[in-house]
C-alpha atoms as a PDB file:
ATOM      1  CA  UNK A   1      35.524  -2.528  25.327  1.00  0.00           C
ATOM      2  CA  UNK A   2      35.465  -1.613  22.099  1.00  0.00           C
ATOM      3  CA  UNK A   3      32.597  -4.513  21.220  1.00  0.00           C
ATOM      4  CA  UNK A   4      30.775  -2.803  24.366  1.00  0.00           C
ATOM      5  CA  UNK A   5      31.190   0.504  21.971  1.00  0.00           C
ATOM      6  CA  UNK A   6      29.802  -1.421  19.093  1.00  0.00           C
ATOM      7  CA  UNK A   7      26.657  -3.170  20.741  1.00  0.00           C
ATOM      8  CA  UNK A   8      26.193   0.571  21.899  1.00  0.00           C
ATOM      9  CA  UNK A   9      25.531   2.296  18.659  1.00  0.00           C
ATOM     10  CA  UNK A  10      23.734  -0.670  17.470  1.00  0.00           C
ATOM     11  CA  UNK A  11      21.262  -0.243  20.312  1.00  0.00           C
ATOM     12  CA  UNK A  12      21.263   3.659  19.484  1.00  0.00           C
ATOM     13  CA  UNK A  13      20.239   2.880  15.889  1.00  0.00           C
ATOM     14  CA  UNK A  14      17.632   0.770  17.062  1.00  0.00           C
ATOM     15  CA  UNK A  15      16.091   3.516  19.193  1.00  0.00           C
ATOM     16  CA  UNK A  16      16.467   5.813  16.721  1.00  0.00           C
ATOM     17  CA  UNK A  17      14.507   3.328  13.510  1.00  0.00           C
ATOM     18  CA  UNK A  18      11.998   3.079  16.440  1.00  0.00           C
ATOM     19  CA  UNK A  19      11.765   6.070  17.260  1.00  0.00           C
ATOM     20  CA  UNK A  20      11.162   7.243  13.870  1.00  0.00           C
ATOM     21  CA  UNK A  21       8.736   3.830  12.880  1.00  0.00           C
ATOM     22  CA  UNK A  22       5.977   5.249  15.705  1.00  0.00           C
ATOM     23  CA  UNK A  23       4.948   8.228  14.042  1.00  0.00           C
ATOM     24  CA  UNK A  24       3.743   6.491  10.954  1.00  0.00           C
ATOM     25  CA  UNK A  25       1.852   3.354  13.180  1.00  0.00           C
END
């Protein structure tokens, strides 16, 4: 569970470098 917790964030982070890469394309 707790890699399940770990993959989690890193998918969060992802979203959120995303998320924050669109408004400058």
């Amino acid at each position: 569970m707790i890699a399940a917790g770990i993959v989690l964030l890193n998918f969060i982070n992802l979203c959120i470098l995303c998320a924050g890469n669109v408004p400058r394309m």
